[in-house]
C-alpha atoms as a PDB file:
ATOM      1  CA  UNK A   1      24.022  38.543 -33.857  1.00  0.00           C
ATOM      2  CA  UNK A   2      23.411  34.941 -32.310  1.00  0.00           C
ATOM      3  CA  UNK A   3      22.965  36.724 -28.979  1.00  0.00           C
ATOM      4  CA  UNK A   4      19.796  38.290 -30.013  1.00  0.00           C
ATOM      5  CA  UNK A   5      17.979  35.249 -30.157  1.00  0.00           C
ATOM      6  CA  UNK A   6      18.301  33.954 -26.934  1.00  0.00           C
ATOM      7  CA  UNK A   7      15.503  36.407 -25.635  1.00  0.00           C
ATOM      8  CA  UNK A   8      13.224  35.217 -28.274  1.00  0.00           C
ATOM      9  CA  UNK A   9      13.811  31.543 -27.966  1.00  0.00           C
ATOM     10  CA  UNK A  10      13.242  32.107 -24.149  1.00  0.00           C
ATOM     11  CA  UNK A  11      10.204  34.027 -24.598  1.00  0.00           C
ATOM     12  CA  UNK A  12       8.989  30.504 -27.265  1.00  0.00           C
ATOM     13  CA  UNK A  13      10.081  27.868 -24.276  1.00  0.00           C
ATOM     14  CA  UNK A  14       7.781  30.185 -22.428  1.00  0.00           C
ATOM     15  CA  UNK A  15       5.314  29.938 -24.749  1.00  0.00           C
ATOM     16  CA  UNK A  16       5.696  26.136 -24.752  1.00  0.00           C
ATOM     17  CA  UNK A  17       5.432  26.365 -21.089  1.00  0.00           C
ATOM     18  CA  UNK A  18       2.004  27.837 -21.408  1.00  0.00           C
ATOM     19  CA  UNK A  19       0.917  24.672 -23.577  1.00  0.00           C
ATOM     20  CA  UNK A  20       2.078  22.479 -21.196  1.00  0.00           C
ATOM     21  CA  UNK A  21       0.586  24.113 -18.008  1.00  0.00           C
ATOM     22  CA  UNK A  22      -2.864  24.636 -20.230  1.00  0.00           C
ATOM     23  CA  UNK A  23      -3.598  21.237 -18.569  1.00  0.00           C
ATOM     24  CA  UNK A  24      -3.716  22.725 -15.537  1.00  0.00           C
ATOM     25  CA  UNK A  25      -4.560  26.324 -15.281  1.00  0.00           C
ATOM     26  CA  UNK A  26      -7.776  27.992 -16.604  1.00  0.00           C
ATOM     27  CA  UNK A  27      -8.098  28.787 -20.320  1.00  0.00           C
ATOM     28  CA  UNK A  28      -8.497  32.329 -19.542  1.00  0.00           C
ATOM     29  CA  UNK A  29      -5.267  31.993 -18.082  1.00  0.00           C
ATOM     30  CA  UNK A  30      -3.259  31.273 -20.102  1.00  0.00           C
ATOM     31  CA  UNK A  31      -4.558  33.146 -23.105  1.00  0.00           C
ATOM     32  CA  UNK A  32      -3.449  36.207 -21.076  1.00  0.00           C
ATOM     33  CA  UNK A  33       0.345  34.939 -20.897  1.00  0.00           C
ATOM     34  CA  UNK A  34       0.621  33.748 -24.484  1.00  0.00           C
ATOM     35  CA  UNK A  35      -1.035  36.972 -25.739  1.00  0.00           C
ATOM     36  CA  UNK A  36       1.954  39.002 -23.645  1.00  0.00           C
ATOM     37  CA  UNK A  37       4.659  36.666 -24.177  1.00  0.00           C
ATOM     38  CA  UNK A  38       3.605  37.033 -28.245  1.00  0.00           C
ATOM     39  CA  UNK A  39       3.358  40.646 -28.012  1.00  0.00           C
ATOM     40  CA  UNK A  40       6.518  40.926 -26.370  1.00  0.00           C
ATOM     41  CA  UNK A  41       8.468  38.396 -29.087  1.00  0.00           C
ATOM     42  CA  UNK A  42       7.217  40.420 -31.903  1.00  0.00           C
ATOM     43  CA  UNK A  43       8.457  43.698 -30.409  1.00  0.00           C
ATOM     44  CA  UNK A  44      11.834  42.190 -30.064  1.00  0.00           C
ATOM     45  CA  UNK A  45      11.503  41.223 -33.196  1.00  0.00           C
ATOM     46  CA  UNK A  46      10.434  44.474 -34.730  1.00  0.00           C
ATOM     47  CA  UNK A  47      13.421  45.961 -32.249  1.00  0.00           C
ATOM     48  CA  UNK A  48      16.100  44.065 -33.781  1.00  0.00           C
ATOM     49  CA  UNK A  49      15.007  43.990 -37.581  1.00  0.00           C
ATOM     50  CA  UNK A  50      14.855  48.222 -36.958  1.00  0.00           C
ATOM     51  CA  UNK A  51      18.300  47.811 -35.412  1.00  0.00           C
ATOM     52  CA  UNK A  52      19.766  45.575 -37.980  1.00  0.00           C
ATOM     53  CA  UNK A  53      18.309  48.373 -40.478  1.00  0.00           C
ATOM     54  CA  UNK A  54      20.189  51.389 -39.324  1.00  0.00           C
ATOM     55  CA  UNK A  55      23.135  49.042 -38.667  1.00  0.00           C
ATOM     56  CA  UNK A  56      22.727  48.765 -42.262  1.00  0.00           C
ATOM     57  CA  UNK A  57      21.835  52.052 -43.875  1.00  0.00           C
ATOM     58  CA  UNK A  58      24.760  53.937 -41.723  1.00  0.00           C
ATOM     59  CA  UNK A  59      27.610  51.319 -42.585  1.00  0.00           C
ATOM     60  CA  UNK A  60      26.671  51.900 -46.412  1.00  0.00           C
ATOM     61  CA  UNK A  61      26.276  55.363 -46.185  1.00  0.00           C
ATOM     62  CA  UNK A  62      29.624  55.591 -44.601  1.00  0.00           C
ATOM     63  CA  UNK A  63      31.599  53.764 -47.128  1.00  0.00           C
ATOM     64  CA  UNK A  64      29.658  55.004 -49.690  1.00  0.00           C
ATOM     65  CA  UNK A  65      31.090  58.224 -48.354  1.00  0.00           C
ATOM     66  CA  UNK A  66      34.271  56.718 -48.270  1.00  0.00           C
ATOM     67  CA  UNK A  67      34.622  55.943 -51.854  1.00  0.00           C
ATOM     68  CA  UNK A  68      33.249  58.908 -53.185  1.00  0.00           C
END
């Protein structure tokens, strides 16, 4: 479970990354990058929460089926 948040604490350095390079490149810029690098954390988000979900529903189905 600790593995899936190395993509989204990759995709937040990026982020940070963006801040720091705001100095340099245009506004416009980097607008464009955190918008996609935001869009693309919440989908892995959304991903894994979905994931964790079924994970869920089918283990406790299962032993519900178990028991029964």
């Amino acid at each position: 479970m600790e593995f899936a948040l190395i993509p989204i604490g990759a995709l937040f350095a990026l982020m940070a990354l963006c801040t720091i390079l705001g100095e340099i490149l245009p506004e416009t810029v980097i607008t464009i990058i955190d918008a996609i690098l935001m869009t693309i954390a919440h989908l892995v988000l959304i991903i894994g929460f979905l994931a964790f979900g079924v994970v869920c529903f089918f283990s406790t189905s299962l032993s519900m089926l178990y028991f029964f």
